[in-house]
Protein backbone atom coordinates (compact mmCIF):
# COMPACT_ATOMS: atom_id res chain seq x y z
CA UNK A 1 -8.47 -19.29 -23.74
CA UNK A 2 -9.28 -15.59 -23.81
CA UNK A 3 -8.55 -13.41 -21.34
CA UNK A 4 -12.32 -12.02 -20.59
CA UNK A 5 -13.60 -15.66 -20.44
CA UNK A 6 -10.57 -16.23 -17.56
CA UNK A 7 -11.35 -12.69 -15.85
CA UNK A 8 -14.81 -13.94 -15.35
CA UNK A 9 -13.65 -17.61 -13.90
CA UNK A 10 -11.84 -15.95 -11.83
CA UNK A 11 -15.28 -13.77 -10.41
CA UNK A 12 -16.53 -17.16 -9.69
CA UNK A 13 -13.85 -18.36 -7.48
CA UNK A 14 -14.81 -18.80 -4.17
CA UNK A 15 -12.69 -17.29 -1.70
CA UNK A 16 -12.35 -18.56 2.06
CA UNK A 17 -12.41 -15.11 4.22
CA UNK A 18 -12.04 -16.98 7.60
CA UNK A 19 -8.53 -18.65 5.99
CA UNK A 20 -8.12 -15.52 4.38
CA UNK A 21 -7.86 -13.67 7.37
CA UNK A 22 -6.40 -16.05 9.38
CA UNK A 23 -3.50 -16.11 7.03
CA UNK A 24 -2.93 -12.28 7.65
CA UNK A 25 -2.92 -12.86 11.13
CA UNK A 26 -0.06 -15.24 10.95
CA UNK A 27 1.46 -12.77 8.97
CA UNK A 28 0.92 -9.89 11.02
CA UNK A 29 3.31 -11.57 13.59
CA UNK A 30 6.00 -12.52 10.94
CA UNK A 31 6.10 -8.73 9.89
CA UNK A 32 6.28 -8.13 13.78
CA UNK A 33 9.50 -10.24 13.74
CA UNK A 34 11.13 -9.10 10.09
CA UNK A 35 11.39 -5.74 11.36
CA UNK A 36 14.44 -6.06 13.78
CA UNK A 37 15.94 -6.51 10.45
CA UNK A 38 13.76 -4.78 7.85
CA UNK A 39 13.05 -1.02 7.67
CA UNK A 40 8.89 -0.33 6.54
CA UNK A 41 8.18 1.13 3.32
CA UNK A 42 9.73 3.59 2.51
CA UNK A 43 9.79 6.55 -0.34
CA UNK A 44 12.98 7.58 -2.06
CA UNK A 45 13.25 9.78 -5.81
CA UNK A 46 9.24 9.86 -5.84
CA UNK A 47 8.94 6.40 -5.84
CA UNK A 48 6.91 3.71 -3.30
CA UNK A 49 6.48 0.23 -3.42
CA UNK A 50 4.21 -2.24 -1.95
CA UNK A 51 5.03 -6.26 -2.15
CA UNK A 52 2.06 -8.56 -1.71
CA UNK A 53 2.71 -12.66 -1.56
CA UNK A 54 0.14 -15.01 -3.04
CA UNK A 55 1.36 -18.27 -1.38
CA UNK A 56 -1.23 -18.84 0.84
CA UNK A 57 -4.14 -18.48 -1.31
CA UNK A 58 -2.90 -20.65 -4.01
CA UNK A 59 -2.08 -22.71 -1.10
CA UNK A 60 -5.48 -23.48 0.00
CA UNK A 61 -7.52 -23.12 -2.38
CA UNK A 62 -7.34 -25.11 -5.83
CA UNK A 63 -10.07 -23.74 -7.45
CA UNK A 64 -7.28 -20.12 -7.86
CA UNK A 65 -4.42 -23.19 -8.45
CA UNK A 66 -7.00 -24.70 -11.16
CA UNK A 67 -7.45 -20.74 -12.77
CA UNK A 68 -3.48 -20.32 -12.85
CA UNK A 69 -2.81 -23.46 -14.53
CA UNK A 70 -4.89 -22.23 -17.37
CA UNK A 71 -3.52 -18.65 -17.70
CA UNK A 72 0.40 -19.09 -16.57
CA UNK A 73 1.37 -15.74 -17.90
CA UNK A 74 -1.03 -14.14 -15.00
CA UNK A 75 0.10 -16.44 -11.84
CA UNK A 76 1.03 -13.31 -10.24
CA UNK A 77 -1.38 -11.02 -11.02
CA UNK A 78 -4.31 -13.36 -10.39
CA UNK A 79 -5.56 -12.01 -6.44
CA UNK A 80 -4.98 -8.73 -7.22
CA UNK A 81 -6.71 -9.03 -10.45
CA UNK A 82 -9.95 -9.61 -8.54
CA UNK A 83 -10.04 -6.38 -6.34
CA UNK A 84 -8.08 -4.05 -9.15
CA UNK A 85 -10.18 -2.80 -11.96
CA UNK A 86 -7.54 -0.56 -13.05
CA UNK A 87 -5.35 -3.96 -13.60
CA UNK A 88 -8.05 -6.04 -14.80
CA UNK A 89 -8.88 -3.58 -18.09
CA UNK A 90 -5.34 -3.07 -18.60
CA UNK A 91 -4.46 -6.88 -19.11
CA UNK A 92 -8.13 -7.15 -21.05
CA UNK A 93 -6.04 -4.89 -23.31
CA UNK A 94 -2.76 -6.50 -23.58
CA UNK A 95 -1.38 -3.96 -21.93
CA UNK A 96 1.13 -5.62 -20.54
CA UNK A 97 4.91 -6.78 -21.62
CA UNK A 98 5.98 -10.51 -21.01
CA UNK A 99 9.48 -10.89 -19.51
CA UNK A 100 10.16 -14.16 -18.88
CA UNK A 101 13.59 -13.51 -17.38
CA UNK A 102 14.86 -16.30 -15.01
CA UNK A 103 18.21 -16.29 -12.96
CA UNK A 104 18.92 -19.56 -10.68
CA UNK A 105 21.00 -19.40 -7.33
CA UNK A 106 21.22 -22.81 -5.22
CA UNK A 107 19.09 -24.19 -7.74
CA UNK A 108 16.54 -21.58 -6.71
CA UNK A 109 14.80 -20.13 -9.85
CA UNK A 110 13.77 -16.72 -9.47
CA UNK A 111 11.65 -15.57 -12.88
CA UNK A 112 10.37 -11.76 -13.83
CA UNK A 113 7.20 -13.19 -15.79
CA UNK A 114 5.19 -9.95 -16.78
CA UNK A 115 5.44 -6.41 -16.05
CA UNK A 116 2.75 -3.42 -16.93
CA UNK A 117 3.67 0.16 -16.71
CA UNK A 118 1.51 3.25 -17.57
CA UNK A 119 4.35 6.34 -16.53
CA UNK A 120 2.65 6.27 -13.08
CA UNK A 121 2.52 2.96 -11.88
CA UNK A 122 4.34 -0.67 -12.80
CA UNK A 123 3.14 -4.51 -11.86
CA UNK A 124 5.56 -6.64 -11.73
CA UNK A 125 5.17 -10.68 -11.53
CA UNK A 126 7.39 -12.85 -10.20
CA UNK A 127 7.71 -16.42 -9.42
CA UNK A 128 10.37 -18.35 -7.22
CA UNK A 129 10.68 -22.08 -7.74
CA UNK A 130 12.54 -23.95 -5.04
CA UNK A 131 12.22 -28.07 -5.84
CA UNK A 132 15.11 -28.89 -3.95
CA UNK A 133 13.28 -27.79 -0.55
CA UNK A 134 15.80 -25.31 0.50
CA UNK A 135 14.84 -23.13 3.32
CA UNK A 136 13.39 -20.02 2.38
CA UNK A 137 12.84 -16.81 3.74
CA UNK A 138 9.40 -15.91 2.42
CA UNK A 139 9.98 -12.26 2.58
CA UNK A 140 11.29 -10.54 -0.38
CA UNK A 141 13.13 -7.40 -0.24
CA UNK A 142 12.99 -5.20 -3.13
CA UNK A 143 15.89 -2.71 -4.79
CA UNK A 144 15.04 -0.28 -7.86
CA UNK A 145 18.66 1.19 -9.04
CA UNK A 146 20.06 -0.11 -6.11
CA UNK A 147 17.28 1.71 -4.28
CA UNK A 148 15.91 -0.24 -1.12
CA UNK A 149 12.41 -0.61 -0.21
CA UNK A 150 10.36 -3.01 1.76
CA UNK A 151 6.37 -3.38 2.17
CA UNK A 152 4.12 -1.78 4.71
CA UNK A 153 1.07 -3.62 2.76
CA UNK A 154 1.50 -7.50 2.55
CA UNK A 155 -0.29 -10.68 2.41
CA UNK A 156 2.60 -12.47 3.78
CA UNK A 157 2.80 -16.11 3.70
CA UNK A 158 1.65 -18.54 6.51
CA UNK A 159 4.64 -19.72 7.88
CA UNK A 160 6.78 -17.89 10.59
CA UNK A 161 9.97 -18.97 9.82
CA UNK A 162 11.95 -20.05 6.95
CA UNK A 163 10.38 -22.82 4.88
CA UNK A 164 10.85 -25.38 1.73
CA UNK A 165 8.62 -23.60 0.01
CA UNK A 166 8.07 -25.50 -3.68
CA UNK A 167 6.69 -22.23 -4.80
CA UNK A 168 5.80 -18.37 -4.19
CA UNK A 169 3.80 -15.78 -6.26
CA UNK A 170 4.42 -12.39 -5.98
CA UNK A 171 3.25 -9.03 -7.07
CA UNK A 172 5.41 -5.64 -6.89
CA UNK A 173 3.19 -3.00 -7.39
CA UNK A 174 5.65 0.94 -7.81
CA UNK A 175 4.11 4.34 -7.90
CA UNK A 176 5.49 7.85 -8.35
CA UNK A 177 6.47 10.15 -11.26
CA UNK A 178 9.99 9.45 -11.35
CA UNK A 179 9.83 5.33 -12.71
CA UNK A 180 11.43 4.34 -15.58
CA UNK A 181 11.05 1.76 -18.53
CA UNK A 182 15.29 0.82 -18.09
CA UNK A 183 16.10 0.27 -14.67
CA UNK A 184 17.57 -2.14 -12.57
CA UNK A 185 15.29 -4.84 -10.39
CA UNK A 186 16.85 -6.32 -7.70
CA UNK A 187 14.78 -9.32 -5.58
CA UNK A 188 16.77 -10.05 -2.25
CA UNK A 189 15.74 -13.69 -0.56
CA UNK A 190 17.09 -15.45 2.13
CA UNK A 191 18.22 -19.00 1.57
CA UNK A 192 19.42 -21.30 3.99
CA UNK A 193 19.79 -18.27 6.48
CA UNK A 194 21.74 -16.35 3.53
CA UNK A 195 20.72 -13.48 1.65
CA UNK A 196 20.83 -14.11 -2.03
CA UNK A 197 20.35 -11.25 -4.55
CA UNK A 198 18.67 -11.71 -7.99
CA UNK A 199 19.21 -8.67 -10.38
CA UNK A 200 17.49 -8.31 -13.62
CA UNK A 201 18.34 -5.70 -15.99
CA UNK A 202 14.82 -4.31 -17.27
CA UNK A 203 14.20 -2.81 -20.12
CA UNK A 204 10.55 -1.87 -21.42
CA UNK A 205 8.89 -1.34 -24.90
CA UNK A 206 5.68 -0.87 -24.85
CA UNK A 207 4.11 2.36 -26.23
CA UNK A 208 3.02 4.56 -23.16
CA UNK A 209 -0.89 5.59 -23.03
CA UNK A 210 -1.28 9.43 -22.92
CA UNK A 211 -3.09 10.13 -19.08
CA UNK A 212 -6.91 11.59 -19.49
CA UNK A 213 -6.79 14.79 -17.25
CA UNK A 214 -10.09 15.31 -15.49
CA UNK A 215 -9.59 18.51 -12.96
CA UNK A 216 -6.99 20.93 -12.58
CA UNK A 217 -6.07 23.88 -10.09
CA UNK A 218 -9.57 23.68 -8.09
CA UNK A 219 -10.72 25.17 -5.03
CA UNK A 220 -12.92 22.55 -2.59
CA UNK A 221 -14.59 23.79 0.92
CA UNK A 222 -15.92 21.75 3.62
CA UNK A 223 -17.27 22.66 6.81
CA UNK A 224 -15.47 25.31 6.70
CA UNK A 225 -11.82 24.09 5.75
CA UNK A 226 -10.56 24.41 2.17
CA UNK A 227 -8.50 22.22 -0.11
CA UNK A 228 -7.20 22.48 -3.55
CA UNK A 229 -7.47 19.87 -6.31
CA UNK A 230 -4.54 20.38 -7.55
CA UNK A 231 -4.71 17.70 -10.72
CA UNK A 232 -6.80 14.52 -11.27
CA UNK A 233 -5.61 12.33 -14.00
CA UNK A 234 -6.42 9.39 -15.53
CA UNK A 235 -4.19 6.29 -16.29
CA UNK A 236 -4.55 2.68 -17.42
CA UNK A 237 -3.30 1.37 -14.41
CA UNK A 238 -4.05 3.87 -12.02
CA UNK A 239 -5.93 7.40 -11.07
CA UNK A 240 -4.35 9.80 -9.84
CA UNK A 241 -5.69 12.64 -7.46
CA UNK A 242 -3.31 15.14 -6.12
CA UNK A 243 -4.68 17.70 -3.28
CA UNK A 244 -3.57 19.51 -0.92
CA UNK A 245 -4.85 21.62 2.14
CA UNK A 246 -4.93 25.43 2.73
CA UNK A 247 -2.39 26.93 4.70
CA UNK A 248 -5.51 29.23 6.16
CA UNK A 249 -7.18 26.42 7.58
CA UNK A 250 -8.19 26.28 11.20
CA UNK A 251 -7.96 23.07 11.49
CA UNK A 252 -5.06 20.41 10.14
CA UNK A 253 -6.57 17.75 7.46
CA UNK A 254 -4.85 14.60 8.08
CA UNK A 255 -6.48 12.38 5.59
CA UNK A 256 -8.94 11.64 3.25
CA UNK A 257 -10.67 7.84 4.13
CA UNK A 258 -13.27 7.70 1.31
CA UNK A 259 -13.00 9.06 -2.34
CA UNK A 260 -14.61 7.83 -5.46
CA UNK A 261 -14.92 8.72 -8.86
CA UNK A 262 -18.55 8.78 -10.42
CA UNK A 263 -19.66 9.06 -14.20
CA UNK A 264 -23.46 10.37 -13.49
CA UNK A 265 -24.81 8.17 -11.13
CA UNK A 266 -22.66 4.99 -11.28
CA UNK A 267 -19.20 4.37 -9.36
CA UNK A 268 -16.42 3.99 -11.84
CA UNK A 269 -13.30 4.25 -9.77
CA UNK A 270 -12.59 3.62 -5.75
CA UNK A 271 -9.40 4.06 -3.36
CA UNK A 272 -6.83 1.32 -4.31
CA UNK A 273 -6.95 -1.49 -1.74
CA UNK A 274 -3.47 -1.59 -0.84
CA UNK A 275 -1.61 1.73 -0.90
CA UNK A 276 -3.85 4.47 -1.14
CA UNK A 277 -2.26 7.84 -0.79
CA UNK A 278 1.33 9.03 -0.59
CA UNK A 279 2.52 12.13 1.24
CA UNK A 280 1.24 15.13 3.17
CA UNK A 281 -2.10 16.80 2.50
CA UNK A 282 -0.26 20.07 4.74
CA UNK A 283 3.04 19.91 2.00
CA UNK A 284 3.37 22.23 -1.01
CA UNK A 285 3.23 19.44 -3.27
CA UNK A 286 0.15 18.08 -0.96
CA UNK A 287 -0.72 14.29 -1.34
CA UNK A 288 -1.82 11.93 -3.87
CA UNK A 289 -4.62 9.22 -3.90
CA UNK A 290 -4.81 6.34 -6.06
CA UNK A 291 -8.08 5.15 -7.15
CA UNK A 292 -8.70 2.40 -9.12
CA UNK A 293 -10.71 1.84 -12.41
CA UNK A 294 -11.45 1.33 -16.21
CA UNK A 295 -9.50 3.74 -17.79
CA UNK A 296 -10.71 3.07 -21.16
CA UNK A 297 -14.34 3.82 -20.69
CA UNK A 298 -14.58 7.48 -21.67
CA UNK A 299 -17.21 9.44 -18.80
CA UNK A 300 -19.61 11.46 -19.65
CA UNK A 301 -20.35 13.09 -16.41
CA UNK A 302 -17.47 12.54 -14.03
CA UNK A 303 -17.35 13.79 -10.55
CA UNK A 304 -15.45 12.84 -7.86
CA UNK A 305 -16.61 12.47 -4.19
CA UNK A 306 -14.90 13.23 -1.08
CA UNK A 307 -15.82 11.69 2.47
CA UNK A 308 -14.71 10.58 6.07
CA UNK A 309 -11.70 13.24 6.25
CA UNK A 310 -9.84 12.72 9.23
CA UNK A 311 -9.02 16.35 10.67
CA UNK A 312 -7.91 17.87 13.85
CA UNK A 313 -7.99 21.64 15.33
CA UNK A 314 -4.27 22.87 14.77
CA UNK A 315 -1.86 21.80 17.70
CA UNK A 316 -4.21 19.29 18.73
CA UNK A 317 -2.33 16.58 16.52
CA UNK A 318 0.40 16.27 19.03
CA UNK A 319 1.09 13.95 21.42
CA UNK A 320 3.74 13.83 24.13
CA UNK A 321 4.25 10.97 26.22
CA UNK A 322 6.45 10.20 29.27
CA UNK A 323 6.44 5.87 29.19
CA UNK A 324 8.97 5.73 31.95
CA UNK A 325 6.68 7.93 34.08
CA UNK A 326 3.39 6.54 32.83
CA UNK A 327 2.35 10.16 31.98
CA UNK A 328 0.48 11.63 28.87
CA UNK A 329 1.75 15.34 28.93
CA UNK A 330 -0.05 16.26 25.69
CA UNK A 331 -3.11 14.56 23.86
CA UNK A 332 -6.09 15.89 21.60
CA UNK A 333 -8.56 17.37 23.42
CA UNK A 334 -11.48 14.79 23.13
CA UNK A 335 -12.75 11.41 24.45
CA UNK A 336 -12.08 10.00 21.20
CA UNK A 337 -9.11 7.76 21.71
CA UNK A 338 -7.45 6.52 25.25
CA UNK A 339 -4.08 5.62 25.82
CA UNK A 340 -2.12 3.00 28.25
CA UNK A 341 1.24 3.96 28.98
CA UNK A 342 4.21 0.55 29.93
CA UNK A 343 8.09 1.29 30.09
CA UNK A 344 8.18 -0.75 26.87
CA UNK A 345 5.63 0.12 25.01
CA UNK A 346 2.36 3.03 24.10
CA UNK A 347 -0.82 1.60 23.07
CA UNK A 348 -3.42 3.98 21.57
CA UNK A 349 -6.98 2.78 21.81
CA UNK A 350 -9.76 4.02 19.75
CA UNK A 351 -13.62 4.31 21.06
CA UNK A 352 -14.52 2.42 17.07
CA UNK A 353 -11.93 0.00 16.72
CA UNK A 354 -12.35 0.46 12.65
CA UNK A 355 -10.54 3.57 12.65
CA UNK A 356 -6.69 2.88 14.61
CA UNK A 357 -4.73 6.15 14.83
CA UNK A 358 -1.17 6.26 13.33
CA UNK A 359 1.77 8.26 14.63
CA UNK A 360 5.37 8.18 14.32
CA UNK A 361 7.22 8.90 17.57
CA UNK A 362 10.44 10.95 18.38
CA UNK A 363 12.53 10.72 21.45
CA UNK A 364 13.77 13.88 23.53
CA UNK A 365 16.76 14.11 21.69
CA UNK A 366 14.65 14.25 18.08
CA UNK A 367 15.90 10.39 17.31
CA UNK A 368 12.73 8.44 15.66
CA UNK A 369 11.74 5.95 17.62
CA UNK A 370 11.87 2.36 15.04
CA UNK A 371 8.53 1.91 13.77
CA UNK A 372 7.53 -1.54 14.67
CA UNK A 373 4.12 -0.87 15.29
CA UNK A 374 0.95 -3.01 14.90
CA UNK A 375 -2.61 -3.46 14.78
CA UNK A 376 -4.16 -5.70 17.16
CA UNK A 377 -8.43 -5.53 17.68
CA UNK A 378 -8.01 -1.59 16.52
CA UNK A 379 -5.36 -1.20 18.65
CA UNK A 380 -2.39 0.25 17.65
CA UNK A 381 0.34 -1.34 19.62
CA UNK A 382 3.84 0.47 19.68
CA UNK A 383 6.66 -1.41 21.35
CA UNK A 384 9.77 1.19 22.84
CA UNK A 385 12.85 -0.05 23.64
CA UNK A 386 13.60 2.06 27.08
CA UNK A 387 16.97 1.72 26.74
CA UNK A 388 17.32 3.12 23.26
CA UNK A 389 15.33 6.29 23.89
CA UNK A 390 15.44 9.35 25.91
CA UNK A 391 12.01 10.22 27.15
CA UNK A 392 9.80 12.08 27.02
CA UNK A 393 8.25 11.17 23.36
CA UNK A 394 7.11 13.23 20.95
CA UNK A 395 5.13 12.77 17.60
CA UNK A 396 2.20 14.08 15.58
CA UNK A 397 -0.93 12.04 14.35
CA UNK A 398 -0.98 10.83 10.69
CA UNK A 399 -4.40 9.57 11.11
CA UNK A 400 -7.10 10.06 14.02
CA UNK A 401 -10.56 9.09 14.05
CA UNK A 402 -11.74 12.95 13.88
CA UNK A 403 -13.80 14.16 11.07
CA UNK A 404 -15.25 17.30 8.96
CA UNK A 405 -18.68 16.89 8.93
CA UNK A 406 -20.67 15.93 5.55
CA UNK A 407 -18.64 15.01 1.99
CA UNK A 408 -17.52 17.15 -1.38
CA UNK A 409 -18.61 16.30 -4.84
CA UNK A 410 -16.21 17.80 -7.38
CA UNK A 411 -17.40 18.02 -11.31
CA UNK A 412 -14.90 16.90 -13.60
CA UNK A 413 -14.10 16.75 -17.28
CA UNK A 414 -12.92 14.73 -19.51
């Protein structure tokens, strides 16, 4: 079967949103719970890494089951083929390497099927078999080089506890400058309430695509702030767009909500949906977006467009908190979000419950407060252990539902 004729089967899929998101609901609490245990995502040697679990779609819905059965070499890939154009073009290419590595612990068959690297992102597939109906942990943590990282973007699986699971489909998507084609992967599960460690020694082949570069070293203004595109590139499985803000601004820029990449008047590349920019727009090596798209179409009149950036005056992004008091010391100075104050936990409440702010809190004696946060109706929810911190708290906003006013269109080249 060819691949474009399965691409397009897989268009035609229909896919239950209310299960959908009913799913991520369950898993919203099991995240709650893994994180007494689990540390968020995390960055280490330039590198991120999001996990996203597949169970629960194949799970319910056969026509996706039906799809897999004729393409087993993409059982991984196959949700994220359907929202990732970027992916999608780079498979319609073969640009991908088959693996096909399997280790077995307690009869538990962990296999590497396919992995596709372009020097700025990898996908790796994986698939764990369990027919003796062990109990399984459906969380699973990730080491590069002996490296740890776990997900801040999942679908996690229904359940919310361990499980005999027959099967789970996963997807490890990596970004940053500093991956490799020889590393070592290492897939942590727990089995029967013990951890069990799969390694696989990986070591890659394929011929790396050169990246297009569309935009270096450019100056941007809006409404009055300035930011500079510091490099725009294109690769097969991602685009990259690296910017940072001026240190003259008046105001701090937190984030950048909407940006897409145009050739002329049609959309050709859009924010990835999972992880969608890493690091600081305010740091010297500012922050980078990933877009999705088809990398081998060549544009003829690319331009990218900038929107809904999230921005506050300087020393307004601070808040300070007393929980044991019930007190808000410090806040932005606007009606924009309100907060409710318990000895255990802060909950910051936006007027549009589309846009949650994110912070990361610090006690009085500069110790981070665990980052167990969660969403909840646009609510972002942030339990405190009163015992564990020394009030008052302290942190700045990461985002805040504050904008510049209008958007930025940026002509490229290619």
């Amino acid at each position: 079967m060819k691949k474009r004729y399965v691409f397009k089967k897989l268009d035609e899929i229909a896919v239950p949103k209310d299960q959908v998101n009913k799913q991520i609901e369950q898993g919203k609490k099991q995240y709650q719970k893994q994180q007494k245990r689990r540390k968020r995502m995390k960055w280490s040697g330039g590198v991120a890494v999001v996990v996203l679990l597949f169970l629960a779609l194949i799970r319910f819905n056969p026509s996706v089951a039906d799809a897999l059965s004729k393409i087993p070499v993409f059982a991984g890939f196959v949700e994220l083929i359907k929202h990732d154009e970027s992916l999608r073009t780079a498979l319609e290419h073969e640009y991908v390497e088959k693996i096909d590595y399997t280790i077995t612990k307690k009869d538990v068959k962990m296999t590497i099927q396919q992995i596709s690297f372009d020097g700025a992102k990898m996908v790796i597939s994986y698939r764990l078999t369990n027919p003796n109906k062990h109990l399984i942990n459906q969380w699973v943590d990730t080491a590069i080089d002996e490296e740890e990282y776990t997900s801040e973007s999942s679908m996690s699986p229904t359940v919310e506890k361990p499980s005999p699971v027959k099967r789970l489909d996963g997807v490890i998507q990596l970004y940053g400058a500093e991956l490799k084609r020889d590393f070592t992967l290492d897939l942590t599960v727990e089995i029967d309430g013990k951890d069990e460690k799969f390694r696989f020694p990986i070591h890659l082949t394929k011929k790396l695509l050169e990246p297009k570069i569309l935009a270096k070293q450019q100056m941007i203004e809006l409404d009055g702030q300035k930011m500079e595109l510091l490099q725009v590139s294109r690769y097969p499985l991602t685009t990259l767009v690296t910017i940072r803000a001026a240190a003259s601004n008046t105001k701090n820029i937190l984030m950048i909500e909407e940006m897409m990449l145009y050739d002329g008047k049609k959309k050709v590349a859009t924010l990835h949906k999972g992880l969608r920019s890493t690091g600081s727009l305010q740091d010297k090596e500012g922050s980078t977006y990933y877009l999705q798209g088809d990398y081998f179409k060549s544009l003829k009149e690319p331009r990218l467009v900038l929107s809904s950036i999230q921005a506050l005056e300087k020393g307004e992004e601070k808040l300070i908190v007393n929980l044991k008091k019930k007190q808000v010391i410090k806040k932005p100075n606007n009606t924009l979000v309100t907060y409710e104050l318990k000895e255990d936990e802060l909950r910051i409440i936006p007027k549009n419950e589309q846009h949650t702010p994110q912070i990361q809190l610090y006690d009085a004696n500069g110790k981070e407060v665990d980052d167990t946060s969660y969403r909840e109706n646009g609510v972002n929810i942030i339990p405190v252990n009163p015992k564990k911190y020394k009030q008052p708290l302290t942190g700045d906003f990461v985002m805040y539902p504050a904008y510049l006013k209008g958007e930025v269109q940026v002509p490229l080249k290619e």
